[in-house]
N, C-alpha and C. Protein backbone atom coordinates (compact mmCIF):
# COMPACT_ATOMS: atom_id res chain seq x y z
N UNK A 1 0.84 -1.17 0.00
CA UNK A 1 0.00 0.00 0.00
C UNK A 1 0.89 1.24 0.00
N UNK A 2 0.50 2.31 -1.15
CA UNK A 2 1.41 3.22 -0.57
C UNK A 2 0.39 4.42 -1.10
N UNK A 3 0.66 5.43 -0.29
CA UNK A 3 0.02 6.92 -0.05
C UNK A 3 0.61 8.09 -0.97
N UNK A 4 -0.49 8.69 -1.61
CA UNK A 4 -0.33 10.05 -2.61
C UNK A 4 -1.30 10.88 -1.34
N UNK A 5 -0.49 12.39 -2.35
CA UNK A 5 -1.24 13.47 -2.21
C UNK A 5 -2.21 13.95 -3.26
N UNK A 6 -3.53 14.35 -3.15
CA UNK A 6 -4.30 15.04 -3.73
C UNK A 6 -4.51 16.49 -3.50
N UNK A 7 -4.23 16.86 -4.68
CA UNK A 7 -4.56 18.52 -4.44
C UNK A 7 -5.96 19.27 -5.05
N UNK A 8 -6.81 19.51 -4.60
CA UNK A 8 -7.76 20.34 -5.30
C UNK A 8 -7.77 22.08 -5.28
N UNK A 9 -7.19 22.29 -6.73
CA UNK A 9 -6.57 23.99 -6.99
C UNK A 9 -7.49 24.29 -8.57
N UNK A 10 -8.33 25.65 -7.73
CA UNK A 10 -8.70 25.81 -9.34
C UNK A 10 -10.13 24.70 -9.90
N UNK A 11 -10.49 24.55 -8.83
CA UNK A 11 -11.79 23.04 -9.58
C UNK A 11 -11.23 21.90 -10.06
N UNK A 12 -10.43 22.00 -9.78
CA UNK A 12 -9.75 21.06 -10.80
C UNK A 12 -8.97 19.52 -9.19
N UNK A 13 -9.15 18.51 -9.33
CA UNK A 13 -8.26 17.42 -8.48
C UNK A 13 -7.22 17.12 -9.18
N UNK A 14 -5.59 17.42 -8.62
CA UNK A 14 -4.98 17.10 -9.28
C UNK A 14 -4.34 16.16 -7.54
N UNK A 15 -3.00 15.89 -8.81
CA UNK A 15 -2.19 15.09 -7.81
C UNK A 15 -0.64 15.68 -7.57
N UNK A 16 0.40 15.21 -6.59
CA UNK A 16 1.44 16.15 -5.87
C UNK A 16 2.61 14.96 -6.87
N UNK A 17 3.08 16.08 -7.65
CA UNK A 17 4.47 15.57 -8.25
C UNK A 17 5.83 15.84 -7.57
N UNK A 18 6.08 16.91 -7.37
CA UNK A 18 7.20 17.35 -6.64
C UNK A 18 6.28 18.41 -5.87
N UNK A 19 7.68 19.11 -5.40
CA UNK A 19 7.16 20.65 -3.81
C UNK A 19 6.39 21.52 -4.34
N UNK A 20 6.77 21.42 -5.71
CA UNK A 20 6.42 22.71 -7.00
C UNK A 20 5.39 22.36 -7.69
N UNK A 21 5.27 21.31 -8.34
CA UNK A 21 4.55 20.47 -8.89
C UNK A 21 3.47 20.01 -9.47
N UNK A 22 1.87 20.19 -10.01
CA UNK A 22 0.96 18.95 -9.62
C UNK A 22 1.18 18.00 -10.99
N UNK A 23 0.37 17.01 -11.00
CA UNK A 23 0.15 16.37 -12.28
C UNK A 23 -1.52 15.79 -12.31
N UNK A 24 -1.93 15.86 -13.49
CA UNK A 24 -3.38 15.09 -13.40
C UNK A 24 -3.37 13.60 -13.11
N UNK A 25 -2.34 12.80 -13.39
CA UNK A 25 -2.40 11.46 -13.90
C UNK A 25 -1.76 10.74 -12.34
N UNK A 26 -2.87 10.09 -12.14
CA UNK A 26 -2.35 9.54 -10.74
C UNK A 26 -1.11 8.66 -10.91
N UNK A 27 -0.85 8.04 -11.98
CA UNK A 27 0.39 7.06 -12.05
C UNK A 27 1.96 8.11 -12.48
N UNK A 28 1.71 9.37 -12.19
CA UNK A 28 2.60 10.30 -12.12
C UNK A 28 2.97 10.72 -10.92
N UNK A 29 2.13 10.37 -9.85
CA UNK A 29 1.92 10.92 -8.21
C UNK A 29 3.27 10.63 -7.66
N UNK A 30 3.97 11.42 -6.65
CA UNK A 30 4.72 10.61 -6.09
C UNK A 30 4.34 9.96 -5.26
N UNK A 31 5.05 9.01 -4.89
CA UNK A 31 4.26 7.89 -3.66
C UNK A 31 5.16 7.80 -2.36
N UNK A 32 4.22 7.88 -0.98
CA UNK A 32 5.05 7.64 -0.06
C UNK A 32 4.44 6.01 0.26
N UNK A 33 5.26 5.81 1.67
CA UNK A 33 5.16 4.34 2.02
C UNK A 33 4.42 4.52 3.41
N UNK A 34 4.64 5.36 3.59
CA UNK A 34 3.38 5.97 5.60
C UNK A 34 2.64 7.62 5.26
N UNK A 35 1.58 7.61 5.87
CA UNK A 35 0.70 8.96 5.26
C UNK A 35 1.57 9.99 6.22
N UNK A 36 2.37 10.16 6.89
CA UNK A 36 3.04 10.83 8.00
C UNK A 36 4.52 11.27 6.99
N UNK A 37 4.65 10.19 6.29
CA UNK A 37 5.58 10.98 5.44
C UNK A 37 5.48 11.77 4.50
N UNK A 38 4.10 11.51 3.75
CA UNK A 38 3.41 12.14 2.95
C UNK A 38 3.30 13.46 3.30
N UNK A 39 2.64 13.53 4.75
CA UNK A 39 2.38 15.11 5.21
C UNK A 39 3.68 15.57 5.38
N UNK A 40 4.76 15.01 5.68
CA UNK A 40 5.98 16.19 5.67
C UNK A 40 6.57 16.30 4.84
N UNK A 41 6.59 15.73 4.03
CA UNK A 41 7.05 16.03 2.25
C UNK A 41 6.00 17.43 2.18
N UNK A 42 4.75 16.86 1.85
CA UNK A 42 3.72 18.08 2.01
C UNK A 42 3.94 19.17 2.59
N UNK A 43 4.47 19.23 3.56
CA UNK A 43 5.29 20.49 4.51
C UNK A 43 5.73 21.19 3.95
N UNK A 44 6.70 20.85 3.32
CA UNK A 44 7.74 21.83 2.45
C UNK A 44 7.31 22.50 1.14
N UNK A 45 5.94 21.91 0.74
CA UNK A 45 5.23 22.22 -0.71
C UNK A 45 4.64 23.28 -0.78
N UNK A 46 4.40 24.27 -1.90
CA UNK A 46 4.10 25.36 -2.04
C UNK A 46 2.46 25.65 -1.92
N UNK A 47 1.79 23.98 -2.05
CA UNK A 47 0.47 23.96 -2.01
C UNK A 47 0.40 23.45 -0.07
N UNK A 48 0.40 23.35 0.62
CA UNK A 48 0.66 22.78 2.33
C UNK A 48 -0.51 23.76 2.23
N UNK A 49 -0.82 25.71 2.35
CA UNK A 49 -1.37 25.83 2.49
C UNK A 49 -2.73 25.83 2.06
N UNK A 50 -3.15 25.09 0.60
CA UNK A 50 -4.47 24.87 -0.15
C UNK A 50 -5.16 23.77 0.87
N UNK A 51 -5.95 23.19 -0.09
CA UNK A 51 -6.65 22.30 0.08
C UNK A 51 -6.39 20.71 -0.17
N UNK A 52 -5.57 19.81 0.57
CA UNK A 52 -5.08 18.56 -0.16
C UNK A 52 -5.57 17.52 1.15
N UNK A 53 -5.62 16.14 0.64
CA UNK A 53 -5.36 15.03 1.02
C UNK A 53 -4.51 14.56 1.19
N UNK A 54 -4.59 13.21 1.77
CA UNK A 54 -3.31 12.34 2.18
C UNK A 54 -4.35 11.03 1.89
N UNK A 55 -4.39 10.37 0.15
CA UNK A 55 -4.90 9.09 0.44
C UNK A 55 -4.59 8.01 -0.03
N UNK A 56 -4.66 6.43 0.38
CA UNK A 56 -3.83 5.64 -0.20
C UNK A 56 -4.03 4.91 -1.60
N UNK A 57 -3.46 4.25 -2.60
CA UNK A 57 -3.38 3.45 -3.95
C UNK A 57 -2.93 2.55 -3.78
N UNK A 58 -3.29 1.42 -4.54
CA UNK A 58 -2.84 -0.22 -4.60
C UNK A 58 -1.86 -0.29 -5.18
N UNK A 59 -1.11 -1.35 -5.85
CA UNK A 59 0.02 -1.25 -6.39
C UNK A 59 -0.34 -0.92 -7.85
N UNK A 60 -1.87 -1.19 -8.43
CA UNK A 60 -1.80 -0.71 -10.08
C UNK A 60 -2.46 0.35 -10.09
N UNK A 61 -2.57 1.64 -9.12
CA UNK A 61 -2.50 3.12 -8.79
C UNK A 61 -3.99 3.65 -8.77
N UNK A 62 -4.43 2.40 -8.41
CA UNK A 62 -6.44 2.54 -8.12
C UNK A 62 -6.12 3.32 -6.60
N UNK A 63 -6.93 4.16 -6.22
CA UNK A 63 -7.02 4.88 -5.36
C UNK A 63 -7.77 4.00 -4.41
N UNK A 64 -7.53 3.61 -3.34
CA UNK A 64 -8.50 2.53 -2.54
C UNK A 64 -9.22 3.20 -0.99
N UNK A 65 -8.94 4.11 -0.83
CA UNK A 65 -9.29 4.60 0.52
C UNK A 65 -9.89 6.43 -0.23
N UNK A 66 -10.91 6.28 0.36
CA UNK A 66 -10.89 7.79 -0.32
C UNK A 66 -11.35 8.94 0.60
N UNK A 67 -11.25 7.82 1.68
CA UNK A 67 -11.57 9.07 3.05
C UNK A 67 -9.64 9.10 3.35
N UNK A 68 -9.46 10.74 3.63
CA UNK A 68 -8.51 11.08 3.60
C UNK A 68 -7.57 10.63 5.01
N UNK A 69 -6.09 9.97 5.08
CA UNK A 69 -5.92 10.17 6.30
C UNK A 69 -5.22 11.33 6.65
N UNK A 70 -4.91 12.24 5.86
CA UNK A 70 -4.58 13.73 6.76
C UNK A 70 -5.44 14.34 5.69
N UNK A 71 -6.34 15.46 6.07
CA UNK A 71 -6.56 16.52 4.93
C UNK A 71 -6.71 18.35 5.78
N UNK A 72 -6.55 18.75 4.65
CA UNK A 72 -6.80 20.47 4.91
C UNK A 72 -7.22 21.08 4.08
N UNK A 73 -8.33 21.76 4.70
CA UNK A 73 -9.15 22.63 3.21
C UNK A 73 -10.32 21.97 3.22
N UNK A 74 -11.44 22.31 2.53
CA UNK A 74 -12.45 21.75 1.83
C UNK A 74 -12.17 20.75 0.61
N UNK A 75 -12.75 19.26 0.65
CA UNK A 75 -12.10 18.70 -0.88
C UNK A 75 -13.96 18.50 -1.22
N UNK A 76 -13.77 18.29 -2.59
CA UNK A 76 -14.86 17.82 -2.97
C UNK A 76 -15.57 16.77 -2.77
């Protein structure tokens, strides 16, 4: 199991590529391996203060949990 970030900027759900970053395509996401690392990667990102998730993907990048385990902001 491993954990992406979701960002919702603009109407739009994207996903966390780098600090700078987003991408649409979840198999572009970077991936952590604990949602705790996720959020401190997230820390340092230019989006920390928007609106994002913390949720997890299977190994063929299906999103499987879609209640968030860290979020901030309103998501859709």
């Amino acid at each position: 199991m491993h954990y992406i970030i979701q960002v919702y900027q603009d109407g739009v759900l994207q996903y966390l590529f780098n600090t700078r970053m987003l991408v649409q395509d979840v198999s572009l996401a970077k991936l952590f391996s604990a949602p705790a690392l996720a959020k401190r990667y997230l820390s340092k990102s230019v989006f920390y203060k928007g609106n994002w998730s913390v949720v997890s993907i299977d190994e063929n990048g299906v999103i499987r949990n879609t209640t968030a385990t860290y979020m901030h902001g309103i998501m859709p």
